[in-house]
N, C-alpha and C. Protein backbone atom coordinates (compact mmCIF):
# COMPACT_ATOMS: atom_id res chain seq x y z
N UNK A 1 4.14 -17.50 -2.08
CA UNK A 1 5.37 -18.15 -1.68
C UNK A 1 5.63 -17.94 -0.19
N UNK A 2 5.16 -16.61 0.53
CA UNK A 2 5.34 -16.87 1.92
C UNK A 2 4.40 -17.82 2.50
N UNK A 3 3.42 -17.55 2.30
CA UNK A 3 2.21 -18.80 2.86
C UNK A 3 2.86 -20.35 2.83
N UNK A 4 3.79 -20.73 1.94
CA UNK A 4 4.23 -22.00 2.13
C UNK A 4 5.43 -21.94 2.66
N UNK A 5 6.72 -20.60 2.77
CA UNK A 5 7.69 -20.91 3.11
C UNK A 5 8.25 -20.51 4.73
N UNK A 6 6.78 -20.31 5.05
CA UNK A 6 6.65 -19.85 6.46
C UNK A 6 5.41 -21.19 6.84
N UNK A 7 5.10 -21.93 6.03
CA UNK A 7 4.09 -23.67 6.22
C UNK A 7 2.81 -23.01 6.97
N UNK A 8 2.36 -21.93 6.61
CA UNK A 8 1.20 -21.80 6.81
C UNK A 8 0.09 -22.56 6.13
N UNK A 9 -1.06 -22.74 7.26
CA UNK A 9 -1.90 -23.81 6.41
C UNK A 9 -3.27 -23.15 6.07
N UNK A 10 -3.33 -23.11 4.84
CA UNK A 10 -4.59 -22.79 4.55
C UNK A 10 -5.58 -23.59 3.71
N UNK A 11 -6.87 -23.26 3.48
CA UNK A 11 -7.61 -23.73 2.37
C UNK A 11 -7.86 -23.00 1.34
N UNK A 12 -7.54 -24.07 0.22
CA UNK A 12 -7.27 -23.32 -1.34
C UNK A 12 -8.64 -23.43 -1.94
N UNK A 13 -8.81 -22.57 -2.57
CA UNK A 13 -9.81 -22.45 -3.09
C UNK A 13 -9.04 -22.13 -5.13
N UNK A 14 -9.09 -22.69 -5.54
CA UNK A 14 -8.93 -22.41 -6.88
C UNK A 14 -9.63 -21.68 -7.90
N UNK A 15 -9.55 -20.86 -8.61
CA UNK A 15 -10.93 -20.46 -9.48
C UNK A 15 -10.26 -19.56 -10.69
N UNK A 16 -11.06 -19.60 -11.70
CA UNK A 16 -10.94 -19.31 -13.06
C UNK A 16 -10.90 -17.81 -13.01
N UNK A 17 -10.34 -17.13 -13.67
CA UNK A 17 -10.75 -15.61 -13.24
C UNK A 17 -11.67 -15.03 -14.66
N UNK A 18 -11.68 -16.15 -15.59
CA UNK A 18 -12.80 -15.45 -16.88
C UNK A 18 -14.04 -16.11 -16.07
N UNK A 19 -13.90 -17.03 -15.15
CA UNK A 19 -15.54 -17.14 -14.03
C UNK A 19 -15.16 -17.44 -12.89
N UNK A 20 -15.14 -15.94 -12.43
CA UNK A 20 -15.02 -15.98 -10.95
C UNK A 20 -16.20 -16.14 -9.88
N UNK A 21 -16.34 -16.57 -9.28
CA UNK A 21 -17.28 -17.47 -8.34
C UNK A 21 -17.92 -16.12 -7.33
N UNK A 22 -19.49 -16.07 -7.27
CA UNK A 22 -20.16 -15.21 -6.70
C UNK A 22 -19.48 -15.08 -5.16
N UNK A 23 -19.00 -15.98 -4.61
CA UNK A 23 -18.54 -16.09 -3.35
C UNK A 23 -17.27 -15.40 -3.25
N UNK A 24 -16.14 -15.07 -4.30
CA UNK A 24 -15.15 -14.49 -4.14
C UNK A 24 -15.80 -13.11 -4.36
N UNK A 25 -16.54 -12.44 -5.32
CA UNK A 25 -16.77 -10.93 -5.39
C UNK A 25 -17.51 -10.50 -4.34
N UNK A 26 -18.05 -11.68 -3.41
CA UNK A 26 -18.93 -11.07 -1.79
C UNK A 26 -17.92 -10.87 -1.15
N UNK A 27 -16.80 -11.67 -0.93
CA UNK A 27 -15.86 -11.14 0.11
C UNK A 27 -14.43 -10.53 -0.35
N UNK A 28 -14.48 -9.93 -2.00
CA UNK A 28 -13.93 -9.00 -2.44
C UNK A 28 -13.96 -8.46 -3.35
N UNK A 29 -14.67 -7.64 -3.38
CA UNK A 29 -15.26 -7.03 -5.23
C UNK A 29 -14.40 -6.81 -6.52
N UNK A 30 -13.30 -6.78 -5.67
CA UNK A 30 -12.83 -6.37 -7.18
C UNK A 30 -11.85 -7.45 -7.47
N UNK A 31 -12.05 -8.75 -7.35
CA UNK A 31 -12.61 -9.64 -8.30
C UNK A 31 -11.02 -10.28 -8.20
N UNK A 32 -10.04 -9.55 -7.73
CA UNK A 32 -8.77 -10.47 -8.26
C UNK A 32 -7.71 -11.22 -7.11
N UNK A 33 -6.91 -11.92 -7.65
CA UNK A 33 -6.41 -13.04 -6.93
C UNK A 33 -4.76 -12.46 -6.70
N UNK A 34 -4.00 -13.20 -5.17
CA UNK A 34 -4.75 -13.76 -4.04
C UNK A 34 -6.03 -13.26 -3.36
N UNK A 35 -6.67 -13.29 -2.28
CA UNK A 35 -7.34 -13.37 -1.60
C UNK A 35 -7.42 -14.27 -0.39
N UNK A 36 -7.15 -13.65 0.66
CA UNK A 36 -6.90 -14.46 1.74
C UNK A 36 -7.98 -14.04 2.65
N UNK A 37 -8.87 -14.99 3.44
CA UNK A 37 -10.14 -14.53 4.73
C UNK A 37 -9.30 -15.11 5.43
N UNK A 38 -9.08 -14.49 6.40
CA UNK A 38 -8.69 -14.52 7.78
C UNK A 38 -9.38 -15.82 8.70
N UNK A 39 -9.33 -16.49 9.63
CA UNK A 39 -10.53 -17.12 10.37
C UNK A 39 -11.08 -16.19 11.11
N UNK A 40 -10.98 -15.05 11.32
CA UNK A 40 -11.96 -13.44 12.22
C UNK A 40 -12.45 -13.03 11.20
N UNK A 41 -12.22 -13.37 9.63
CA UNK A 41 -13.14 -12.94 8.88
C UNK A 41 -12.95 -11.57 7.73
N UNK A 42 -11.35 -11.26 8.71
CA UNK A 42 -10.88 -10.03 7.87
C UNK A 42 -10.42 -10.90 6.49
N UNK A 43 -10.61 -9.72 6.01
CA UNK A 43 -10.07 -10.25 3.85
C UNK A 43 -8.59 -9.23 4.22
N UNK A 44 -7.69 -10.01 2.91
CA UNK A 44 -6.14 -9.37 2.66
C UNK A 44 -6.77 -9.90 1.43
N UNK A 45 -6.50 -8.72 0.16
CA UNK A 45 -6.56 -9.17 -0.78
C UNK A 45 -5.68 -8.53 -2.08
N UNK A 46 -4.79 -8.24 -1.50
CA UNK A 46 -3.08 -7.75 -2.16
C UNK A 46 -2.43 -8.81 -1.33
N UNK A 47 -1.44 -8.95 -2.93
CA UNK A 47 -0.07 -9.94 -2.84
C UNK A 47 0.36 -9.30 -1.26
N UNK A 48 1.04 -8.25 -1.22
CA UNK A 48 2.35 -7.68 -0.79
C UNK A 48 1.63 -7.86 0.87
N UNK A 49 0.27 -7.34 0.92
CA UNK A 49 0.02 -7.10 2.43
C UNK A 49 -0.18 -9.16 2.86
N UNK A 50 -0.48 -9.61 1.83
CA UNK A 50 -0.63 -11.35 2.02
C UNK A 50 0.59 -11.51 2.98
N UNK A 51 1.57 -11.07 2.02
CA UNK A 51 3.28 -11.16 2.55
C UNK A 51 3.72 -10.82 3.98
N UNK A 52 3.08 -9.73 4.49
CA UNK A 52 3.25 -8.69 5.31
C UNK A 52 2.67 -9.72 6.39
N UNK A 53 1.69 -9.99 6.35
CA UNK A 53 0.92 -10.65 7.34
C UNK A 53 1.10 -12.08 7.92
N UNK A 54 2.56 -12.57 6.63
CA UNK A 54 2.64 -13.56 6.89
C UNK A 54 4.51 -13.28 7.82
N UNK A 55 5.03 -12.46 6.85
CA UNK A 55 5.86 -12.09 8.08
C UNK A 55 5.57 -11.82 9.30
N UNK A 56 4.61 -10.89 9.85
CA UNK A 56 4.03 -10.60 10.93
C UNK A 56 3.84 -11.47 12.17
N UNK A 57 3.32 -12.65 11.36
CA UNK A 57 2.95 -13.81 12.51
C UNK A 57 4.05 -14.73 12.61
N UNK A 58 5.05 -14.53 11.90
CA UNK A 58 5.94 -15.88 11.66
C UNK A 58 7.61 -14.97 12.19
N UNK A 59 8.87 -15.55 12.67
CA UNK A 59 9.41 -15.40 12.96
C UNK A 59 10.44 -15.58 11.40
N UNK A 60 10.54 -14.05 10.82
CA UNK A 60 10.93 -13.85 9.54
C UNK A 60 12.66 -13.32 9.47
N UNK A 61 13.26 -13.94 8.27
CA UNK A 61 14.53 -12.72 8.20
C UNK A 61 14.28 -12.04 6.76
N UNK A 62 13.37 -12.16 6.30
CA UNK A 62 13.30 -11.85 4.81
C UNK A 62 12.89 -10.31 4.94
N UNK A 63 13.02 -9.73 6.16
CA UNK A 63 13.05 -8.21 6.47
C UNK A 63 14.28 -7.80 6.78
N UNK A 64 15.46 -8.49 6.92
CA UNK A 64 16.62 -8.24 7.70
C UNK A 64 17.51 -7.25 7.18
N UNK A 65 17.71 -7.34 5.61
CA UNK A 65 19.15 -6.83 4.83
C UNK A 65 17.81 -5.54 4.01
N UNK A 66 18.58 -4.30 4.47
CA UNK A 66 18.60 -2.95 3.75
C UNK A 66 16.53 -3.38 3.47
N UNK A 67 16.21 -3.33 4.74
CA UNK A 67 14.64 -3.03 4.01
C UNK A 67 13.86 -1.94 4.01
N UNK A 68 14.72 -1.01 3.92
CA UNK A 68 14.18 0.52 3.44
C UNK A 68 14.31 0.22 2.22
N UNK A 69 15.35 0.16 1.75
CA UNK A 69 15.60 0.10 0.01
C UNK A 69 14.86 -1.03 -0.46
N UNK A 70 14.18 -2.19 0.14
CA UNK A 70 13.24 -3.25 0.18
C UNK A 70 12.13 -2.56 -0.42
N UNK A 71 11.37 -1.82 0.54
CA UNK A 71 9.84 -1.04 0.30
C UNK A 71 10.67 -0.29 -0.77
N UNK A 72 11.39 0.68 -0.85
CA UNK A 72 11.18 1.62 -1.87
C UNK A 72 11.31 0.84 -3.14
N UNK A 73 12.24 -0.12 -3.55
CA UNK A 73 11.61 -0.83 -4.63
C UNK A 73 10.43 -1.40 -4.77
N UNK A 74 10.01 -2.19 -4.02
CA UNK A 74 8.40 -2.82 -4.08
C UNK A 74 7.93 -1.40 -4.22
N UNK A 75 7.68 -0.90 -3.54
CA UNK A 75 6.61 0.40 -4.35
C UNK A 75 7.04 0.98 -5.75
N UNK A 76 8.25 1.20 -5.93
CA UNK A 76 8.20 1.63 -7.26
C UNK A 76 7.76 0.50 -7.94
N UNK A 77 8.25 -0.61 -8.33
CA UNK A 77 7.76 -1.73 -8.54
C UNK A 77 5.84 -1.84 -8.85
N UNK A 78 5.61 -1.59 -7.70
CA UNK A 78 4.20 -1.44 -7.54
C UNK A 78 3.06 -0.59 -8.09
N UNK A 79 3.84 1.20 -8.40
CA UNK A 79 3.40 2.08 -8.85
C UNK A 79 3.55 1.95 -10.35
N UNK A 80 4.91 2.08 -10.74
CA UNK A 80 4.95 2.47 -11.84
C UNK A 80 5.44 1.33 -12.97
N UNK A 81 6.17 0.03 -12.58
CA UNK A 81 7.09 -0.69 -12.92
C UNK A 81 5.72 -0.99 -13.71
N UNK A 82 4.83 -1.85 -12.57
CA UNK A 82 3.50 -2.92 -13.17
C UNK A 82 2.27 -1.83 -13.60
N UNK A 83 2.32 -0.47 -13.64
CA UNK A 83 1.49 0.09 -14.72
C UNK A 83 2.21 0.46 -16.03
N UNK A 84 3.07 0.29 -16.35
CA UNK A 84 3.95 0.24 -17.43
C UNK A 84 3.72 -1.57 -18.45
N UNK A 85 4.25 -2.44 -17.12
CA UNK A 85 4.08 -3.55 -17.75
C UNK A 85 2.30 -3.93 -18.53
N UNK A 86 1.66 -3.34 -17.44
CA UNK A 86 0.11 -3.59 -17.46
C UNK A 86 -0.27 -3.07 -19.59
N UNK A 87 0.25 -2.45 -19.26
CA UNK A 87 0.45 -1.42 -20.99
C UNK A 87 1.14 -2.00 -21.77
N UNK A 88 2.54 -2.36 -21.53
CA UNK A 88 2.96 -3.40 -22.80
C UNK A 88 2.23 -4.69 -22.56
N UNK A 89 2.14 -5.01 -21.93
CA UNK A 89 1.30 -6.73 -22.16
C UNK A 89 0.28 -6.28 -23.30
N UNK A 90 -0.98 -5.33 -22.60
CA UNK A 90 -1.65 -5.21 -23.13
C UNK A 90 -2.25 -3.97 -23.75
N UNK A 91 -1.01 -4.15 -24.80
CA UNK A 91 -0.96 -2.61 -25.29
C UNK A 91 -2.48 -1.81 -26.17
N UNK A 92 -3.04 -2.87 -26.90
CA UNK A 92 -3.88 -2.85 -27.44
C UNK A 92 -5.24 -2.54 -26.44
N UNK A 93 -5.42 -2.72 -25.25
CA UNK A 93 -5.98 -1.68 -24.35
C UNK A 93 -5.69 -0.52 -24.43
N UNK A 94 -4.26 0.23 -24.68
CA UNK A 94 -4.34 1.76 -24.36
C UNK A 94 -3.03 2.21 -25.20
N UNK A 95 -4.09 2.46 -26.57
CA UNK A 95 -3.61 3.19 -27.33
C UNK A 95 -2.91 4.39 -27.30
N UNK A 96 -3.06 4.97 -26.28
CA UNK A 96 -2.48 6.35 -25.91
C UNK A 96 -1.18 6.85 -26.29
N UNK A 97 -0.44 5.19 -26.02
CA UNK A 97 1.27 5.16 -26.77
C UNK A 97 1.55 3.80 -26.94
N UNK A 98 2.60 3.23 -27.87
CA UNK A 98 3.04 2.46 -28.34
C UNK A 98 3.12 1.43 -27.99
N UNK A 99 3.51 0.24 -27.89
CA UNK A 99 4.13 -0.91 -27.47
C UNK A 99 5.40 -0.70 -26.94
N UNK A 100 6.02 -0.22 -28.24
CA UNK A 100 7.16 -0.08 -27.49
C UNK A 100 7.63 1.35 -26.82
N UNK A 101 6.81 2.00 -26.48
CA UNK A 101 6.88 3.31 -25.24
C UNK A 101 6.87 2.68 -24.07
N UNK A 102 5.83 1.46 -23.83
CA UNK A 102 6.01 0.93 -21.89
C UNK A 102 6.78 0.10 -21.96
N UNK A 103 7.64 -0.74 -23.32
CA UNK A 103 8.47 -1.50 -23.25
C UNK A 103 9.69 -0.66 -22.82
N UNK A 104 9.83 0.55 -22.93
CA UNK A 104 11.29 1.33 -23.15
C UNK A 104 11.21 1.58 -21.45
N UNK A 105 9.60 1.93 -21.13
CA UNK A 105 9.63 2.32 -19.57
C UNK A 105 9.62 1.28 -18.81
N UNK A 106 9.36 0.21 -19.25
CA UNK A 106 9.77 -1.06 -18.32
C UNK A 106 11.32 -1.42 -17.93
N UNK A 107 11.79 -0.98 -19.39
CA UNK A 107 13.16 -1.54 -19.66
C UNK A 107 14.24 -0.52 -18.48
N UNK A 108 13.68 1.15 -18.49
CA UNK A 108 14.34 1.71 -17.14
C UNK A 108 14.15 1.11 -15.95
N UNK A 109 13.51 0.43 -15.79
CA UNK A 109 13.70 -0.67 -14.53
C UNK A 109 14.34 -1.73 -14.51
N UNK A 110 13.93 -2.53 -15.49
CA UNK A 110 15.23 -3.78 -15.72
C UNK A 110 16.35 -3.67 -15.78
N UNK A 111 16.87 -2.39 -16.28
CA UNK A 111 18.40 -2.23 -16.30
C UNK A 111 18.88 -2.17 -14.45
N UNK A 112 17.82 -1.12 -14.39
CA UNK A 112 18.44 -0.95 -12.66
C UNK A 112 18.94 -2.38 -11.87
N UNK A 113 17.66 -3.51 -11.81
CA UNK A 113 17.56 -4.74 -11.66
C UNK A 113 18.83 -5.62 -12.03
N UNK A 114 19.12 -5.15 -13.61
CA UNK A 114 20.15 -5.87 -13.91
C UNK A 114 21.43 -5.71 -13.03
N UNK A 115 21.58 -4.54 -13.25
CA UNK A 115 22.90 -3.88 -12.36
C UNK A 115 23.10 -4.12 -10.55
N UNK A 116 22.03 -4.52 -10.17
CA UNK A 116 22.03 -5.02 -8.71
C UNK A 116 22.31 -6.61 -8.62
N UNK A 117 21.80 -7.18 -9.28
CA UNK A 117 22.72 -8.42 -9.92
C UNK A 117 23.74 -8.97 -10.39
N UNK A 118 24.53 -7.46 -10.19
CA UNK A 118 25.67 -7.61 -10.81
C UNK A 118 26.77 -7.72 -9.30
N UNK A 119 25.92 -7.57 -8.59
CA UNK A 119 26.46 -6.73 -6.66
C UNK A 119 25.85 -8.15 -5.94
N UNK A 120 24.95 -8.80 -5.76
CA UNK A 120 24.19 -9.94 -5.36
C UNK A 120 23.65 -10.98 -6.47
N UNK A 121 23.45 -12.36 -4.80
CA UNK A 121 22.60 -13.07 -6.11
C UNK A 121 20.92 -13.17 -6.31
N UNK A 122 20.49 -12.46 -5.20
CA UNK A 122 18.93 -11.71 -5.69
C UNK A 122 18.96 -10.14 -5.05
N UNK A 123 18.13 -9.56 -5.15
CA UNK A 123 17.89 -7.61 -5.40
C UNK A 123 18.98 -7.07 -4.17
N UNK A 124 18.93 -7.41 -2.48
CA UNK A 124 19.90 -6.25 -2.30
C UNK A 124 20.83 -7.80 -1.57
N UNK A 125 20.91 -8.67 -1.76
CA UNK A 125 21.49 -9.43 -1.01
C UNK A 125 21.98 -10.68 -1.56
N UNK A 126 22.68 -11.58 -0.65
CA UNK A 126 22.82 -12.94 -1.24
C UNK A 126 22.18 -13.83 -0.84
N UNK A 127 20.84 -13.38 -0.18
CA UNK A 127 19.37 -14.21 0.54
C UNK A 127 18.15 -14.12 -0.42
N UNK A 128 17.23 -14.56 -0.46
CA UNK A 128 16.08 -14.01 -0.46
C UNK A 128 15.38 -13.09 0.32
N UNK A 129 14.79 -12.26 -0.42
CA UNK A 129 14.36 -11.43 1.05
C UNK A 129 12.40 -11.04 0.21
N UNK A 130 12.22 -10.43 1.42
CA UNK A 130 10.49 -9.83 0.40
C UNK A 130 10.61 -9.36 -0.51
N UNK A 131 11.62 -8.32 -1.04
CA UNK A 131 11.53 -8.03 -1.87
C UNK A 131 11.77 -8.91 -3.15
N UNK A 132 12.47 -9.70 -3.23
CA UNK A 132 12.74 -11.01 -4.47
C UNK A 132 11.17 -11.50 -4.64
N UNK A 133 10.47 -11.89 -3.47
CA UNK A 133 9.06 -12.32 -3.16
C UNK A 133 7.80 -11.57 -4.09
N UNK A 134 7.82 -10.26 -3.94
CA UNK A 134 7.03 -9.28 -3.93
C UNK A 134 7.74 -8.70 -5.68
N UNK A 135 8.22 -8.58 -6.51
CA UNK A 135 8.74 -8.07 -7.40
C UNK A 135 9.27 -9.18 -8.42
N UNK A 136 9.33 -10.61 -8.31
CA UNK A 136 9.39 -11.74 -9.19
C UNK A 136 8.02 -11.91 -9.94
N UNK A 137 7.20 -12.05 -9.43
CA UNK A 137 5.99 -12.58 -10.60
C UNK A 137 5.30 -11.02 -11.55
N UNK A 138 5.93 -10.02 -11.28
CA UNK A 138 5.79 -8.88 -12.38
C UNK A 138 7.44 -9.21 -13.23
N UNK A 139 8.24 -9.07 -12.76
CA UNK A 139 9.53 -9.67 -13.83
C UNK A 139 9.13 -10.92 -14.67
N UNK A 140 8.62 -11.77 -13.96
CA UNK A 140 8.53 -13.06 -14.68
C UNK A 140 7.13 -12.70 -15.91
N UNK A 141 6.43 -11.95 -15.52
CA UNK A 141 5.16 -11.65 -16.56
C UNK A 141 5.97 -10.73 -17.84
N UNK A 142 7.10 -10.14 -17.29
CA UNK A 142 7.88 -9.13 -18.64
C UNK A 142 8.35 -10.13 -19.38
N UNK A 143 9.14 -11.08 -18.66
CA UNK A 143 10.01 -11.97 -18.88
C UNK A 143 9.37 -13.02 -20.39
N UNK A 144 7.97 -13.03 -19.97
CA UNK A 144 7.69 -14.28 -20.60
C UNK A 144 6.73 -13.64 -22.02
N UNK A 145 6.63 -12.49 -21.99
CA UNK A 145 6.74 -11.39 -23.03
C UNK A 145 7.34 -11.77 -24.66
N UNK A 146 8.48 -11.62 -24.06
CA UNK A 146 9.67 -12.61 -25.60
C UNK A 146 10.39 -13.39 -24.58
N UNK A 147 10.47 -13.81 -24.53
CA UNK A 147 11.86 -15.04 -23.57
C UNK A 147 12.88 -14.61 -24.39
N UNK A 148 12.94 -15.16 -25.69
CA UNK A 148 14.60 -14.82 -26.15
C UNK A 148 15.09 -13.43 -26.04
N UNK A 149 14.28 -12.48 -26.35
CA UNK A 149 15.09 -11.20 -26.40
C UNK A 149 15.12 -10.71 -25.00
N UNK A 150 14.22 -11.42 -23.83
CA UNK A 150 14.21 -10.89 -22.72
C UNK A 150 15.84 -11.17 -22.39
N UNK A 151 16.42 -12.75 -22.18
CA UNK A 151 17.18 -13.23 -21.99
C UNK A 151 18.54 -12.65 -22.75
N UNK A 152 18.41 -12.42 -23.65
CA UNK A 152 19.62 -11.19 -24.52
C UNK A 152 19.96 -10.50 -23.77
N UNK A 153 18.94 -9.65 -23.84
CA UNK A 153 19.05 -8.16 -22.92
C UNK A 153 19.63 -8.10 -21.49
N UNK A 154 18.76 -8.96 -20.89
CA UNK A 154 18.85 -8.91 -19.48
C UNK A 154 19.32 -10.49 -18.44
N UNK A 155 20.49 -10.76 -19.22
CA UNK A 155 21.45 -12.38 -18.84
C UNK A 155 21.17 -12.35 -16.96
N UNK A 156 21.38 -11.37 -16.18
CA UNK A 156 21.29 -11.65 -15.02
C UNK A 156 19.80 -11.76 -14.84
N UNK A 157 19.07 -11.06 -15.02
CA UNK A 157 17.68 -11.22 -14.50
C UNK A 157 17.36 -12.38 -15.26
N UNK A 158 17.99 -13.05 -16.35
CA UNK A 158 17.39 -14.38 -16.53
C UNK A 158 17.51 -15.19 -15.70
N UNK A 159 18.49 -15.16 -15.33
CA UNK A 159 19.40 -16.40 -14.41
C UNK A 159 18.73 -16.18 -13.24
N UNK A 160 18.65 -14.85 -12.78
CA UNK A 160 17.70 -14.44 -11.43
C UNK A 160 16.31 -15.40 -11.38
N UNK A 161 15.74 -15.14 -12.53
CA UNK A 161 14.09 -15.47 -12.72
C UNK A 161 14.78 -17.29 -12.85
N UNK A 162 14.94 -17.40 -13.34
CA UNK A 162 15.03 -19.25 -13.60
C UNK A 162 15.41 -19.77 -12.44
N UNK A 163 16.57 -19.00 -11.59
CA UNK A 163 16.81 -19.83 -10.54
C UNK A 163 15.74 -19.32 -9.47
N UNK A 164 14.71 -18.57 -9.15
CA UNK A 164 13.63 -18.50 -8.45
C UNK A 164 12.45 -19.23 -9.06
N UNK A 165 12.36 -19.38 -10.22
CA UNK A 165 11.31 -20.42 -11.21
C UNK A 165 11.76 -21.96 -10.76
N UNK A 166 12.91 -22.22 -10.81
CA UNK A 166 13.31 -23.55 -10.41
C UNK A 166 13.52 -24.18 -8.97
N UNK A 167 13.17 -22.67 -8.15
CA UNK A 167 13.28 -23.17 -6.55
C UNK A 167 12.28 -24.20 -6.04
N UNK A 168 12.45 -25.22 -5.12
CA UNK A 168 11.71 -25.99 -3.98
C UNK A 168 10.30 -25.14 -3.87
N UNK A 169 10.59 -23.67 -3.50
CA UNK A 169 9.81 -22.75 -2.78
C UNK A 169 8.88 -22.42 -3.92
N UNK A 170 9.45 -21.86 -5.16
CA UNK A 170 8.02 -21.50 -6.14
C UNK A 170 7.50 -22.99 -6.63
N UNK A 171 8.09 -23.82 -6.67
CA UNK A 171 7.47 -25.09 -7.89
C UNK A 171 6.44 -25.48 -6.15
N UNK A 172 6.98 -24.97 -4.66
CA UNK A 172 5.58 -25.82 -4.28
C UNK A 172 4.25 -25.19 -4.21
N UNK A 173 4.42 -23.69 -4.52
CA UNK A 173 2.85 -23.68 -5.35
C UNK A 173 2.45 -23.07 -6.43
N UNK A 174 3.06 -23.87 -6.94
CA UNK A 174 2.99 -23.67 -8.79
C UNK A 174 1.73 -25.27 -9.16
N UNK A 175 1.52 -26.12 -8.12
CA UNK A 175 1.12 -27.35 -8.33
C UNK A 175 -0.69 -26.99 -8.73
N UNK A 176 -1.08 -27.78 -9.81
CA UNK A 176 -2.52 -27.55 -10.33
C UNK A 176 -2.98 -28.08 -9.37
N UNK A 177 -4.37 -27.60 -9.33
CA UNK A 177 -5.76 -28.02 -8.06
C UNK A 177 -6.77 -27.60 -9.29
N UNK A 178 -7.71 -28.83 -8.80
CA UNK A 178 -9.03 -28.65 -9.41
C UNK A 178 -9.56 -26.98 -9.28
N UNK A 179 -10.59 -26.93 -10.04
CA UNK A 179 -11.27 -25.32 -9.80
C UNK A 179 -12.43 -26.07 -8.98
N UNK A 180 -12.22 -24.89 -8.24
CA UNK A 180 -13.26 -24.81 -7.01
C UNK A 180 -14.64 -24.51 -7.31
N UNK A 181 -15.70 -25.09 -6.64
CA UNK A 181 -17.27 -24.93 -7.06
C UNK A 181 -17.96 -25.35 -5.29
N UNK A 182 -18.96 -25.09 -5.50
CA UNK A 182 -19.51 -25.07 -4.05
C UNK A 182 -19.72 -26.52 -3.77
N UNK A 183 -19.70 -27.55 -4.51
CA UNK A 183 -19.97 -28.69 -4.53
C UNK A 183 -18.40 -28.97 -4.13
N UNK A 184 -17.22 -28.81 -4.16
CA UNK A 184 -15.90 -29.24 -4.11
C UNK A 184 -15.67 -29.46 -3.00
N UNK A 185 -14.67 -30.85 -2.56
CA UNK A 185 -14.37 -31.62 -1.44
C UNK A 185 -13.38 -30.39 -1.17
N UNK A 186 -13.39 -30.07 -0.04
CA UNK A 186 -12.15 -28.87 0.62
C UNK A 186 -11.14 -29.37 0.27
N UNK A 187 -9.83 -28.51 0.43
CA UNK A 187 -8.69 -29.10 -0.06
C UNK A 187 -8.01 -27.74 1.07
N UNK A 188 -7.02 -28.55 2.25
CA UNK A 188 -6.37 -27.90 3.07
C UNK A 188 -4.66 -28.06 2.51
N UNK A 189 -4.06 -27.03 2.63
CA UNK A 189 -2.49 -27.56 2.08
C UNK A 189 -1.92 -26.29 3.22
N UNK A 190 -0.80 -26.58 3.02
CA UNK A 190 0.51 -25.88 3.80
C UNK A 190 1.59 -25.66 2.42
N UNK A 191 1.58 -26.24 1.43
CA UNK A 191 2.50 -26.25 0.57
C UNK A 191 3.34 -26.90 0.09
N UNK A 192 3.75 -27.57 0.94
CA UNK A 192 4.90 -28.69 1.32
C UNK A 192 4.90 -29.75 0.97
C-alpha cells in the first residue's frame, strides 16, 4: 500500500507461492512475498522495511503522530501478535497447545486494538499512519478466521478493517495480474 500511495512505479511480477519461480529464491531464499530489487540491485524483502524505504524516498506524514508508540506496536505486532496468529491459523502445525491457547493470545492484542479505537479512527490517530499500514493485513488474516465471531467480539476493529478493506488505497492493489513466467510480457504499474 505504500508503493502505490506514495505512486511509486514498479514492475510486478506475480507468482504462486505453492510454485515459486527459481528466479525469486536466487534473489531471496527464503522464498516469501513482498520482495522488492532495487534498480542497484539491493533486495528488501520484509513488508515493514518495503514501507520504510518507501517513506524514506518520498516526502511522508504517515511518521508524524506518536511514532514511538508506532514502532513499539509494529514490533510487538511483529514479534509476538503474528507468531501467535501463525499458530491459530495453523494450529494443526504445532500441537504444543491448543487452538484456542493462540486464539486467547491473539485476543490480548485485539482487545488493546479495540480500546484505541475507541480514542481514534485508526491505531494512534485520526490519519492513517504506518502503523495502520504495517499491522492491517495480520488483523485482517485473524479477522477472516471466523468473520462473524470476529465481528461480535471486536465491532471497532471490524469497522477499522472494512473501512481500510474498502479504501481507494487497498482495493488499488488488491487488483489480479496474470502469474508471472519468464515468457511474460512485463507489466509496469504505479497502482493507480
Amino acid at each position: 500500500m505504500a508503493l502505490s500511495q506514495y505512486n511509486v512505479k514498479i514492475e510486478l511480477r506475480e507468482i504462486l507461492l505453492k510454485d515459486r519461480p527459481d528466479k525469486l529464491l536466487k534473489i531471496s531464499p527464503k522464498g516469501t512475498v513482498p520482495v522488492l530489487q532495487l534498480p542497484n540491485g539491493k533486495i528488501i524483502d520484509e513488508s515493514l522495511d518495503i514501507i520504510n524505504w518507501v517513506l524514506k524516498n518520498n516526502d511522508s506524514n504517515w511518521k508524524e503522530v506518536n511514532y514511538e508508540e508506532q514502532k513499539q506496536i509494529i514490533k510487538i505486532n511483529d514479534e509476538d501478535f503474528k507468531f501467535n496468529l501463525d499458530r491459530y491459523k495453523y494450529s494443526n502445525r504445532y500441537p504444543e497447545q491448543s487452538k484456542d491457547f493462540y486464539q486467547k493470545k491473539c485476543e490480548k492484542y485485539l482487545i488493546q486494538y479495540e480500546k484505541k479505537l475507541t480514542e481514534n479512527i485508526f491505531l494512534v490517530c485520526d490519519e492513517i499512519q504506518i502503523v495502520d499500514i504495517a499491522v492491517f493485513p495480520f488483523l485482517r488474516q485473524y479477522a477472516n478466521i471466523d468473520k462473524l465471531k470476529f465481528s461480535k467480539s471486536f465491532s471497532k476493529l471490524n469497522d477499522y478493517l472494512d473501512s481500510i478493506s474498502d479504501s481507494k488505497l487497498f482495493n488499488s492493489v488488491m487488483k489480479k495480474y496474470p502469474v508471472w513466467s519468464l515468457d511474460s510480457k512485463k507489466i509496469t504499474t504505479n497502482f493507480s
